[in-house]
N, C-alpha and C. Protein backbone atom coordinates (compact mmCIF):
# COMPACT_ATOMS: atom_id res chain seq x y z
N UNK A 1 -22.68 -17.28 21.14
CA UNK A 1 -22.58 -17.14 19.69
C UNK A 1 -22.94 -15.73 19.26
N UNK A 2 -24.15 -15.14 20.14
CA UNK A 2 -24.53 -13.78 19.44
C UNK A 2 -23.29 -12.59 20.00
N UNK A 3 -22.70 -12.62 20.90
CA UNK A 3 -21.51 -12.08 21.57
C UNK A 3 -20.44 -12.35 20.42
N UNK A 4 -20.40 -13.11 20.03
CA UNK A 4 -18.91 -13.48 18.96
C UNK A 4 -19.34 -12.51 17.35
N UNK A 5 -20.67 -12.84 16.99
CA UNK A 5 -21.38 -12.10 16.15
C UNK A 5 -21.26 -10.98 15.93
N UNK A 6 -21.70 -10.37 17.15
CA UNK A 6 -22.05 -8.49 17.32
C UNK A 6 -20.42 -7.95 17.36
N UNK A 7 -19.84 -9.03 17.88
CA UNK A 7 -18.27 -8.22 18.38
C UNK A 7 -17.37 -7.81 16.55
N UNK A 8 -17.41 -9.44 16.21
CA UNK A 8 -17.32 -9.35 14.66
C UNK A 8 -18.03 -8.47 13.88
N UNK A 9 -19.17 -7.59 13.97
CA UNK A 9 -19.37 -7.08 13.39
C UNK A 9 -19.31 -5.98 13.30
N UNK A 10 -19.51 -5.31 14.87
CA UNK A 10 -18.73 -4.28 14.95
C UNK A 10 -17.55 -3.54 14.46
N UNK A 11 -15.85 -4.94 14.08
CA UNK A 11 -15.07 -4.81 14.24
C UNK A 11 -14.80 -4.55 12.79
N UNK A 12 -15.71 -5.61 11.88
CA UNK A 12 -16.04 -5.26 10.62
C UNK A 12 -16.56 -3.62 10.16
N UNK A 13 -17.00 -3.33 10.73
CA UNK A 13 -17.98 -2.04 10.22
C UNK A 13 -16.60 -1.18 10.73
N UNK A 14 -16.05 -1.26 11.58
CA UNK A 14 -14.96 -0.05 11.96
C UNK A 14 -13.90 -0.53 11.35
N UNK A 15 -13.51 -1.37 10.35
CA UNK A 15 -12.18 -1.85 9.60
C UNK A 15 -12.51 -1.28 8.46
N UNK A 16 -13.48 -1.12 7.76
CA UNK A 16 -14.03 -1.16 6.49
C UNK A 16 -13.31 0.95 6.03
N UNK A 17 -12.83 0.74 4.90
CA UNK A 17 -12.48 2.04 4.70
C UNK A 17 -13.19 2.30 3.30
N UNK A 18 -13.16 3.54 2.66
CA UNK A 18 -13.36 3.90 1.39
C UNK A 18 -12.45 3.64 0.43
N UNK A 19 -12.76 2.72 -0.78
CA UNK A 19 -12.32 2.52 -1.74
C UNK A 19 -12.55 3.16 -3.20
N UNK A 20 -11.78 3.76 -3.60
CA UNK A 20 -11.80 4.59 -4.85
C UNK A 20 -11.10 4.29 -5.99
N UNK A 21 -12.11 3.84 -6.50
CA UNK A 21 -11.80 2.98 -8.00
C UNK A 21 -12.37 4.15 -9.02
N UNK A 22 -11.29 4.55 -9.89
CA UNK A 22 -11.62 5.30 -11.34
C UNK A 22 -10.88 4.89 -12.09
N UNK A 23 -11.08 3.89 -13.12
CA UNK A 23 -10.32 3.56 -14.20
C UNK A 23 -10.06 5.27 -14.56
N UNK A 24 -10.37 5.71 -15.32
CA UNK A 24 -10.33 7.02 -15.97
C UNK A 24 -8.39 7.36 -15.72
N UNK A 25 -8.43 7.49 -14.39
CA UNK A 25 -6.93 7.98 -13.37
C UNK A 25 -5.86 7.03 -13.84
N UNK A 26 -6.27 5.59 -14.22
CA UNK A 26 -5.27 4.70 -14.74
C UNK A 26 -4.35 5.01 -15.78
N UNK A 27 -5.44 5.84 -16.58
CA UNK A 27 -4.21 6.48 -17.92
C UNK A 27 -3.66 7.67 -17.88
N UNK A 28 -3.38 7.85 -16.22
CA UNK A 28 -2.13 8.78 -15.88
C UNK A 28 -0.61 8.23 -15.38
N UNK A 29 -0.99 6.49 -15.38
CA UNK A 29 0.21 5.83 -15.22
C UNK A 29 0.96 5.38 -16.73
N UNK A 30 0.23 5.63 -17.40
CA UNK A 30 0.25 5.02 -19.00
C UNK A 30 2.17 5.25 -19.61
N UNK A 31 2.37 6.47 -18.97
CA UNK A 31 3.97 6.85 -19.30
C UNK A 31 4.74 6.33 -18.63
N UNK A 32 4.46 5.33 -17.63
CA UNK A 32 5.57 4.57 -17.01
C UNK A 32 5.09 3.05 -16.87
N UNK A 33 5.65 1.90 -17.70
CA UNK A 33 5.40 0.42 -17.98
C UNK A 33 5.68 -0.02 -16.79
N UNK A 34 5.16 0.01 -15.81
CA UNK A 34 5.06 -0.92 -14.81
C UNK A 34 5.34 -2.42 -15.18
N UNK A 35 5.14 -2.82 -16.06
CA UNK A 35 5.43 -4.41 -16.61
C UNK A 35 6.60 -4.54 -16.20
N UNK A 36 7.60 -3.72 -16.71
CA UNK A 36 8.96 -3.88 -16.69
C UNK A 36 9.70 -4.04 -15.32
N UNK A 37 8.92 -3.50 -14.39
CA UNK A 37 9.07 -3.49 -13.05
C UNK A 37 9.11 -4.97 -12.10
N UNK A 38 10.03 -5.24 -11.70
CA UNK A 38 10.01 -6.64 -10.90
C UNK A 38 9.60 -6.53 -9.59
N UNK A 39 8.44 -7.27 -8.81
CA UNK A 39 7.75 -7.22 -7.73
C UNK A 39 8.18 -8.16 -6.84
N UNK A 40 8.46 -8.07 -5.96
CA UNK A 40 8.64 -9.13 -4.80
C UNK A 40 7.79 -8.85 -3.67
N UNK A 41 7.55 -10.22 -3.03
CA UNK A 41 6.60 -9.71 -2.19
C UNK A 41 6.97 -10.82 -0.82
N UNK A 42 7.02 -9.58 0.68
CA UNK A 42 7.52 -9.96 2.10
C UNK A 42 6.08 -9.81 2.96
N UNK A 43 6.02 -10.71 3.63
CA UNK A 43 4.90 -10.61 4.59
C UNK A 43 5.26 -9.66 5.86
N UNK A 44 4.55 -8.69 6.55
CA UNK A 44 4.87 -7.77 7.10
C UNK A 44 4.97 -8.30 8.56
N UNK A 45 4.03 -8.47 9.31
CA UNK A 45 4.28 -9.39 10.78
C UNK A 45 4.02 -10.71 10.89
N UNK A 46 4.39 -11.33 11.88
CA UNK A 46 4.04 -12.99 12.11
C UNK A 46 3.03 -12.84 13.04
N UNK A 47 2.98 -12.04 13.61
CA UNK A 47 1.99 -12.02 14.87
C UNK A 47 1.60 -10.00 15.56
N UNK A 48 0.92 -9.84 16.21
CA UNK A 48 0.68 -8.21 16.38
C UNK A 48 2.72 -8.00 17.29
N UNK A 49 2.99 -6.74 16.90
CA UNK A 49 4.22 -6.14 16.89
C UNK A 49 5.10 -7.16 16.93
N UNK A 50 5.23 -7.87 15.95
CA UNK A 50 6.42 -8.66 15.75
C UNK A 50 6.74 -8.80 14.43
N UNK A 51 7.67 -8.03 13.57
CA UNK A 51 8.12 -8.12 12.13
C UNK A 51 8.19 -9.82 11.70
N UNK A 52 8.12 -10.34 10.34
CA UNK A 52 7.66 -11.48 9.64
C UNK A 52 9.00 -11.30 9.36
N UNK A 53 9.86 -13.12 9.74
CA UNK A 53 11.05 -12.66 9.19
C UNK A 53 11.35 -12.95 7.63
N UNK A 54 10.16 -12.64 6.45
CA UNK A 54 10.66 -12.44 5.33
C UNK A 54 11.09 -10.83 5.05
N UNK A 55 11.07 -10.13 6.40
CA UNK A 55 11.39 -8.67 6.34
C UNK A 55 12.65 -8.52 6.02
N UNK A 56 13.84 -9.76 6.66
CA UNK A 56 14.94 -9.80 6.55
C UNK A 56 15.48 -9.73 5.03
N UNK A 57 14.55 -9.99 4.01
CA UNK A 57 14.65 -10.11 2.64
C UNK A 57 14.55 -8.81 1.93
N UNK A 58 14.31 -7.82 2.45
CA UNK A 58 13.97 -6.31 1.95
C UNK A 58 15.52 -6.08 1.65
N UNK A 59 15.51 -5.22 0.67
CA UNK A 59 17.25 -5.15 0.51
C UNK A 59 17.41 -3.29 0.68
N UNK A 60 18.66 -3.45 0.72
CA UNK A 60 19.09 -1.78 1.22
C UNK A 60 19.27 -0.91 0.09
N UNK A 61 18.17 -1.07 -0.64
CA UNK A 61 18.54 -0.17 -1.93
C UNK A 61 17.01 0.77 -1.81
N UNK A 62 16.92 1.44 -2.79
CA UNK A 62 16.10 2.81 -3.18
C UNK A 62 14.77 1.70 -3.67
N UNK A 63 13.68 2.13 -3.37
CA UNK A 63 12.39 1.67 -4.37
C UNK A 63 10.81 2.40 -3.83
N UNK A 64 10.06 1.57 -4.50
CA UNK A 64 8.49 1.92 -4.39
C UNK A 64 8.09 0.25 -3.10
N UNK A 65 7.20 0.42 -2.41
CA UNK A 65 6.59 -0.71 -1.81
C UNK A 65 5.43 0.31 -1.49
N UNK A 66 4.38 -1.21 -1.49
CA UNK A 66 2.95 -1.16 -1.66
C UNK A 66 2.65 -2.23 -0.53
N UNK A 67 1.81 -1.62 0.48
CA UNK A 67 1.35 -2.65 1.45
C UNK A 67 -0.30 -3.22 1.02
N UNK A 68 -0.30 -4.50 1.09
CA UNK A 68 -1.81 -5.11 0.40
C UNK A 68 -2.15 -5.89 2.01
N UNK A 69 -3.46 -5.77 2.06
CA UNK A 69 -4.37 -6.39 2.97
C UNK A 69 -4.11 -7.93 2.05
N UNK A 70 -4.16 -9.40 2.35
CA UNK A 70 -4.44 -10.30 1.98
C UNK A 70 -5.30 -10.96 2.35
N UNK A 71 -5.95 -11.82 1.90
CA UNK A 71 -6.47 -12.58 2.77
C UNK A 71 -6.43 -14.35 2.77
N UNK A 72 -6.07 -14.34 3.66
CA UNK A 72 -4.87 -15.91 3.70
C UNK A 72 -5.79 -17.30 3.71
N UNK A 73 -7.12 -17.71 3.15
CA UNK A 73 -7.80 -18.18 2.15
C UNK A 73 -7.65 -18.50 0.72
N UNK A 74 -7.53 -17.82 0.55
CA UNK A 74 -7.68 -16.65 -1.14
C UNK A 74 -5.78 -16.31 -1.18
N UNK A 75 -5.02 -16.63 -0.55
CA UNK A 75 -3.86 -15.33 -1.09
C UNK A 75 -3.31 -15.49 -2.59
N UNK A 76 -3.84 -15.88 -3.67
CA UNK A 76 -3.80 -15.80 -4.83
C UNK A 76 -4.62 -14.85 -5.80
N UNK A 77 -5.34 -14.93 -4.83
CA UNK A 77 -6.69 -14.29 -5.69
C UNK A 77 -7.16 -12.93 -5.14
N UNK A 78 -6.97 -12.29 -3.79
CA UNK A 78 -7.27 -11.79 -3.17
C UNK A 78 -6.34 -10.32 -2.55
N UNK A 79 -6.62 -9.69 -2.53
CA UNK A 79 -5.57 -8.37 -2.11
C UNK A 79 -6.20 -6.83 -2.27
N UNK A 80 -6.04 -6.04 -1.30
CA UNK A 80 -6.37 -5.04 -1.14
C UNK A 80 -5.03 -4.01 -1.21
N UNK A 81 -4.94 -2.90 -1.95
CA UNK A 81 -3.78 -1.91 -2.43
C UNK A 81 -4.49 -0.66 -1.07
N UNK A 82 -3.64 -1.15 -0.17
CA UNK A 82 -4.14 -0.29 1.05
C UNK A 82 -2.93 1.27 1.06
N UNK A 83 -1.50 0.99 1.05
CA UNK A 83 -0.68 2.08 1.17
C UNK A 83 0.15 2.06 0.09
N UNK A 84 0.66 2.86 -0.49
CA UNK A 84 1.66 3.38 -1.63
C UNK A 84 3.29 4.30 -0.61
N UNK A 85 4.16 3.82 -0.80
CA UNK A 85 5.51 4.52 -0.74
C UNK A 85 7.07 4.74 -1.25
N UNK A 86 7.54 5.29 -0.75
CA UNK A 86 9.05 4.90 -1.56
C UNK A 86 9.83 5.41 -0.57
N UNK A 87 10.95 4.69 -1.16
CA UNK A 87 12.50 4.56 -0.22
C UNK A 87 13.40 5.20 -0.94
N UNK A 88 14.26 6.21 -0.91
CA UNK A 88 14.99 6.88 -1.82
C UNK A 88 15.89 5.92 -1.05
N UNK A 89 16.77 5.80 -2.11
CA UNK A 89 18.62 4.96 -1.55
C UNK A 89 19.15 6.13 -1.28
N UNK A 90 19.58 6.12 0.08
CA UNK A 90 20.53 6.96 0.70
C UNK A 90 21.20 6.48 1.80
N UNK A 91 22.24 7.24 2.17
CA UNK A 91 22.86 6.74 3.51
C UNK A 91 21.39 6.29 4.99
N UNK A 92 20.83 7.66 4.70
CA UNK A 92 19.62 7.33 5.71
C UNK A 92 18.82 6.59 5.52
N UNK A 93 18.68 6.29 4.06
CA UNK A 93 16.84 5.49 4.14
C UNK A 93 17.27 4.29 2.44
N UNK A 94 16.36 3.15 2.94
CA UNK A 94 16.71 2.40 2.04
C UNK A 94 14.94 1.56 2.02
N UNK A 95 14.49 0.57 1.37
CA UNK A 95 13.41 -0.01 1.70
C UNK A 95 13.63 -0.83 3.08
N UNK A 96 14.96 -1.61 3.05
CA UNK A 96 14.48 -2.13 4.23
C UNK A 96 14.04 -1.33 5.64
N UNK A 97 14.87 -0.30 5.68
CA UNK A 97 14.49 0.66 6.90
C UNK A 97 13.45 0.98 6.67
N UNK A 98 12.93 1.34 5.76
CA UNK A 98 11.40 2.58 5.81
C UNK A 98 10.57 1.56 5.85
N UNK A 99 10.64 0.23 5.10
CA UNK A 99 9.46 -0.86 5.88
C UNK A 99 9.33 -1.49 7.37
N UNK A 100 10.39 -1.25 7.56
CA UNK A 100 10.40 -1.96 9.24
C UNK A 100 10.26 -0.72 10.10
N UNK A 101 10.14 0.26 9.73
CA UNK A 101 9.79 2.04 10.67
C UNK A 101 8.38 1.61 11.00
N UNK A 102 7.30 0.99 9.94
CA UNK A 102 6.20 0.96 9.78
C UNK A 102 5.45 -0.14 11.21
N UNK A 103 6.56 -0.82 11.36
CA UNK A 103 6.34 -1.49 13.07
C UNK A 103 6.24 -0.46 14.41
N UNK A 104 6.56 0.38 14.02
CA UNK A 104 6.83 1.20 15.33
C UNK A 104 6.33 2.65 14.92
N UNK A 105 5.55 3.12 13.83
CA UNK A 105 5.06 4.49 13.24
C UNK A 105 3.91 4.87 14.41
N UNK A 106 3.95 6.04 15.17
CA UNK A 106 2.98 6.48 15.93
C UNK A 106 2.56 7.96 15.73
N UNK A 107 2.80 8.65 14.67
CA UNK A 107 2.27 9.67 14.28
C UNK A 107 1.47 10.00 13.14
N UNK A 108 1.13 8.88 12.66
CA UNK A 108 0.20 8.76 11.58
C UNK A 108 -1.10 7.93 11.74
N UNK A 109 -2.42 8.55 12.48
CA UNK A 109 -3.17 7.67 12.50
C UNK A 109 -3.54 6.41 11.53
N UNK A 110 -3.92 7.19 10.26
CA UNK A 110 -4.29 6.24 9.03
C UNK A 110 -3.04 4.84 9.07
N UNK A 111 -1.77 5.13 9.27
CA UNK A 111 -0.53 4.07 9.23
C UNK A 111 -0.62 3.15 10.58
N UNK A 112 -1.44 3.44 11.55
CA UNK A 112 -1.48 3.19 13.04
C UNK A 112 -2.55 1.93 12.53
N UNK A 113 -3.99 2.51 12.18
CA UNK A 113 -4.86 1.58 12.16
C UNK A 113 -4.49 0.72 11.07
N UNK A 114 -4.04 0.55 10.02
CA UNK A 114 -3.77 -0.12 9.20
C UNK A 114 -2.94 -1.29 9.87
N UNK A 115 -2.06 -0.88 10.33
CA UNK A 115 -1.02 -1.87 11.26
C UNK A 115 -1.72 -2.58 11.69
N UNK A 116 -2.48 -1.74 12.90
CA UNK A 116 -3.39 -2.46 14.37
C UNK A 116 -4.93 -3.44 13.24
N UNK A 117 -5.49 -3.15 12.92
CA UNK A 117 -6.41 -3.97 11.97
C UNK A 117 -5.77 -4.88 10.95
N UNK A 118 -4.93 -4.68 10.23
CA UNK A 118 -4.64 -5.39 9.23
C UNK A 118 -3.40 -6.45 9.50
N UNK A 119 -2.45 -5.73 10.19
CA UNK A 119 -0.56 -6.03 10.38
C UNK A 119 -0.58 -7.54 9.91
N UNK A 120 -1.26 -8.61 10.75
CA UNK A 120 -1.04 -9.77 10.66
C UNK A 120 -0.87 -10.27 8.73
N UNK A 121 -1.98 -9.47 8.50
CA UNK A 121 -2.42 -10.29 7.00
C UNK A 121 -1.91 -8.88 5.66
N UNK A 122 -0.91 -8.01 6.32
CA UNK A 122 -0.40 -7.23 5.18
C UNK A 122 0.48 -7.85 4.38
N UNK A 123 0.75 -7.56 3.47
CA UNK A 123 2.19 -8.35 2.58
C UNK A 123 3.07 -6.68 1.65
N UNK A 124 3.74 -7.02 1.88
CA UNK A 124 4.35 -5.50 1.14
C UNK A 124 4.96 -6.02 -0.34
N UNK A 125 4.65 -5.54 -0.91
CA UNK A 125 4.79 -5.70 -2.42
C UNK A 125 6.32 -4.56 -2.54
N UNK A 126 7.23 -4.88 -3.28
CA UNK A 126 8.00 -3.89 -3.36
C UNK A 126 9.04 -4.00 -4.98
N UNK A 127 9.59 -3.04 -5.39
CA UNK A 127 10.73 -2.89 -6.58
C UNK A 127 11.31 -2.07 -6.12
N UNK A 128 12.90 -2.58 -6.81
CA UNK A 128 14.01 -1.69 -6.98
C UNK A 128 14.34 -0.23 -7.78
N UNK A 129 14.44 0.67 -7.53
CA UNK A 129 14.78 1.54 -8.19
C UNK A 129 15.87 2.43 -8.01
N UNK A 130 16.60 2.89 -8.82
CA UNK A 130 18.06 3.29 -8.31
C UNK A 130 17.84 5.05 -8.53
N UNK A 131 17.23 5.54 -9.13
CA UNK A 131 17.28 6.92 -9.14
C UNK A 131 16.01 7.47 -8.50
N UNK A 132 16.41 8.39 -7.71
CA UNK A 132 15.44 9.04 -6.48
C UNK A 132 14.67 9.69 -7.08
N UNK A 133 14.71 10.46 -8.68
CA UNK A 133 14.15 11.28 -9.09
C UNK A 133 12.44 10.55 -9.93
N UNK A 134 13.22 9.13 -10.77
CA UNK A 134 11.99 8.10 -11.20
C UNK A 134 11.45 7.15 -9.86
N UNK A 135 12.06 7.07 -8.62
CA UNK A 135 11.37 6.33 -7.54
C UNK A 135 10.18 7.92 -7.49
N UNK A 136 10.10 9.21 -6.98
CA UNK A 136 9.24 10.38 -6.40
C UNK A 136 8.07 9.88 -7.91
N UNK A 137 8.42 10.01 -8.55
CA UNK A 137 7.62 10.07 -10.05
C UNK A 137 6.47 8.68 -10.13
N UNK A 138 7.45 7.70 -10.23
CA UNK A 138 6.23 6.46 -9.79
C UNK A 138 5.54 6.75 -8.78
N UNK A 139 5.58 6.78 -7.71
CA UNK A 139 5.39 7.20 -6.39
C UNK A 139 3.97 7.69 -6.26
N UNK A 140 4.18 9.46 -6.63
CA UNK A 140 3.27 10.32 -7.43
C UNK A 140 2.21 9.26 -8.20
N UNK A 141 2.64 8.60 -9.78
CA UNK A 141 1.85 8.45 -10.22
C UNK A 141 0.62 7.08 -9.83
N UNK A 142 1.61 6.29 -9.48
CA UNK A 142 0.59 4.95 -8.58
C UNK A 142 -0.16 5.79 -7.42
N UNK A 143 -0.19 6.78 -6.60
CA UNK A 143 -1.16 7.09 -5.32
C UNK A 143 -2.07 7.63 -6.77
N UNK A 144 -1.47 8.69 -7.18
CA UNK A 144 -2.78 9.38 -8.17
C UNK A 144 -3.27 8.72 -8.92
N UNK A 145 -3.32 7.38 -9.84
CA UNK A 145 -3.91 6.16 -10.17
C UNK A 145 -4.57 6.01 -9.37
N UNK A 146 -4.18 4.90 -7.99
CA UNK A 146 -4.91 3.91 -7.60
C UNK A 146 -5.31 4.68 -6.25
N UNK A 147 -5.29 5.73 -5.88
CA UNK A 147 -5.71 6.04 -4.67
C UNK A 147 -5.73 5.24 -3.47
N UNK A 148 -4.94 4.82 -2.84
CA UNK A 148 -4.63 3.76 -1.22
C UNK A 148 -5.50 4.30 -0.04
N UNK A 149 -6.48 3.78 0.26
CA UNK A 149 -7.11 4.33 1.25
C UNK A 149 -6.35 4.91 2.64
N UNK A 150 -5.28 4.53 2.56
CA UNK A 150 -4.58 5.03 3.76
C UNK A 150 -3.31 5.61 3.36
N UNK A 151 -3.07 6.38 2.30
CA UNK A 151 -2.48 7.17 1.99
C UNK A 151 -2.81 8.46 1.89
N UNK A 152 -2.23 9.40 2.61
CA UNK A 152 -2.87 10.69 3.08
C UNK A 152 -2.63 12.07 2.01
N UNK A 153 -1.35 11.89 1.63
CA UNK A 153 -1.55 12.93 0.62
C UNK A 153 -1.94 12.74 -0.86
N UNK A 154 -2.85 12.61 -1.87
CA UNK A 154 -2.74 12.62 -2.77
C UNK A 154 -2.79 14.10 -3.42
N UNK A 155 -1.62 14.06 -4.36
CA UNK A 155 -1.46 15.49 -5.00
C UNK A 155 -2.02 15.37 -6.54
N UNK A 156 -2.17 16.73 -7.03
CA UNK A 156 -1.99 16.77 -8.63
C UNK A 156 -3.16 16.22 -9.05
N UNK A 157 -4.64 15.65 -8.81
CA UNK A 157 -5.81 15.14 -9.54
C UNK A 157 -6.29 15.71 -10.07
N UNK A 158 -6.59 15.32 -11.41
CA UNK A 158 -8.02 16.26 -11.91
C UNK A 158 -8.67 14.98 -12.59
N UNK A 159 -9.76 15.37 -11.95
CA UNK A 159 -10.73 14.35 -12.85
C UNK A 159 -11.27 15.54 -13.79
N UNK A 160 -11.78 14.77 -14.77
CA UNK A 160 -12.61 15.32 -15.89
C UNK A 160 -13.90 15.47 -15.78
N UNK A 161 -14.47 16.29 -16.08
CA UNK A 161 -16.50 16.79 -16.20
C UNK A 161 -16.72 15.44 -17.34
N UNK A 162 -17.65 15.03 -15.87
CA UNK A 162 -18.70 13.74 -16.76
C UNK A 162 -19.21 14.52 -18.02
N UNK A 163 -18.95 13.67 -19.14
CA UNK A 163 -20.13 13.44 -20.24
C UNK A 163 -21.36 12.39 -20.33
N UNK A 164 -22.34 13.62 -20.78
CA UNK A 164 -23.55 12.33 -21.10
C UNK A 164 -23.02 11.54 -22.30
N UNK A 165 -23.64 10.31 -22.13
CA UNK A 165 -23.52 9.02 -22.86
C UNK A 165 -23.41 9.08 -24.14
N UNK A 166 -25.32 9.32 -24.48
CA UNK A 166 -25.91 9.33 -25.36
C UNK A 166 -26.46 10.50 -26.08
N UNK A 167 -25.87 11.21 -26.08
CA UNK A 167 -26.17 12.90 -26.64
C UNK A 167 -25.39 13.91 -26.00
């Protein structure tokens, strides 16, 4: 039992990433209504390197997808906004391709461990978008919002100089 313990906890303490929550950053998404945006959501593997075949459901068009940790207890209630990306529609790249690359990505550590720790219990959240220029723009503004712990570039932040409260 103490072997099953220590191993779990270990595995815990080395899964665990930094999470960066600033409302403040939220009202830099404020110019684009996400409401309006329709979400669907594909489970990423069935098992370690084996695509979930709701992958087959990704369609060949241009969009944003968001990979969430779930946790399959809870999957109502529960979800972690781990990666932010987009698929420009082109001859080369569509969502379904650029989500199923993510089975086989070996040059991106941060995209490696996410896979290898999480893969089983990711779900990719995704929308359609037809112009490449408002897919880069959302894109941009959801990483600089919500910051994805395993999203490597965030560009363009400024936070603001704290004010005191009360004087």
């Amino acid at each position: 039992m103490m072997d099953f313990l220590e191993t779990g906890l270990r595995k815990i303490k080395f899964k665990v990433e930094d999470v960066f929550v600033c409302p403040d950053l939220y009202h830099g998404c404020d110019i684009v209504d996400f409401s309006k945006l329709k979400w669907k959501e594909v489970k990423f593997l069935s098992e370690p390197g084996v695509l979930h075949t709701d992958m087959d459901k990704l369609p060949r068009k241009g969009g944003i997808y968001i990979f969430c940790a779930k946790h399959h207890l809870l999957p109502s209630l529960s979800g972690q906004i781990m990666y932010i990306g987009r698929a420009h529609f082109s001859r080369q790249q569509n969502l379904k391709k650029r989500c199923r690359e993510y089975l086989t990505e070996n040059k991106r550590p941060k995209v490696i461990k996410m896979r290898e720790f999480w893969g089983e219990n990711l779900h990719i959240y995704y929308t359609e978008l037809e112009n490449n220029d408002v897919i880069d723009e959302v894109e941009k503004r959801l990483i600089e919002s919500i910051h994805p712990p395993f999203c490597s570039e965030i560009k363009d932040v400024t936070l603001r100089k704290s004010k005191k409260a009360f004087g």
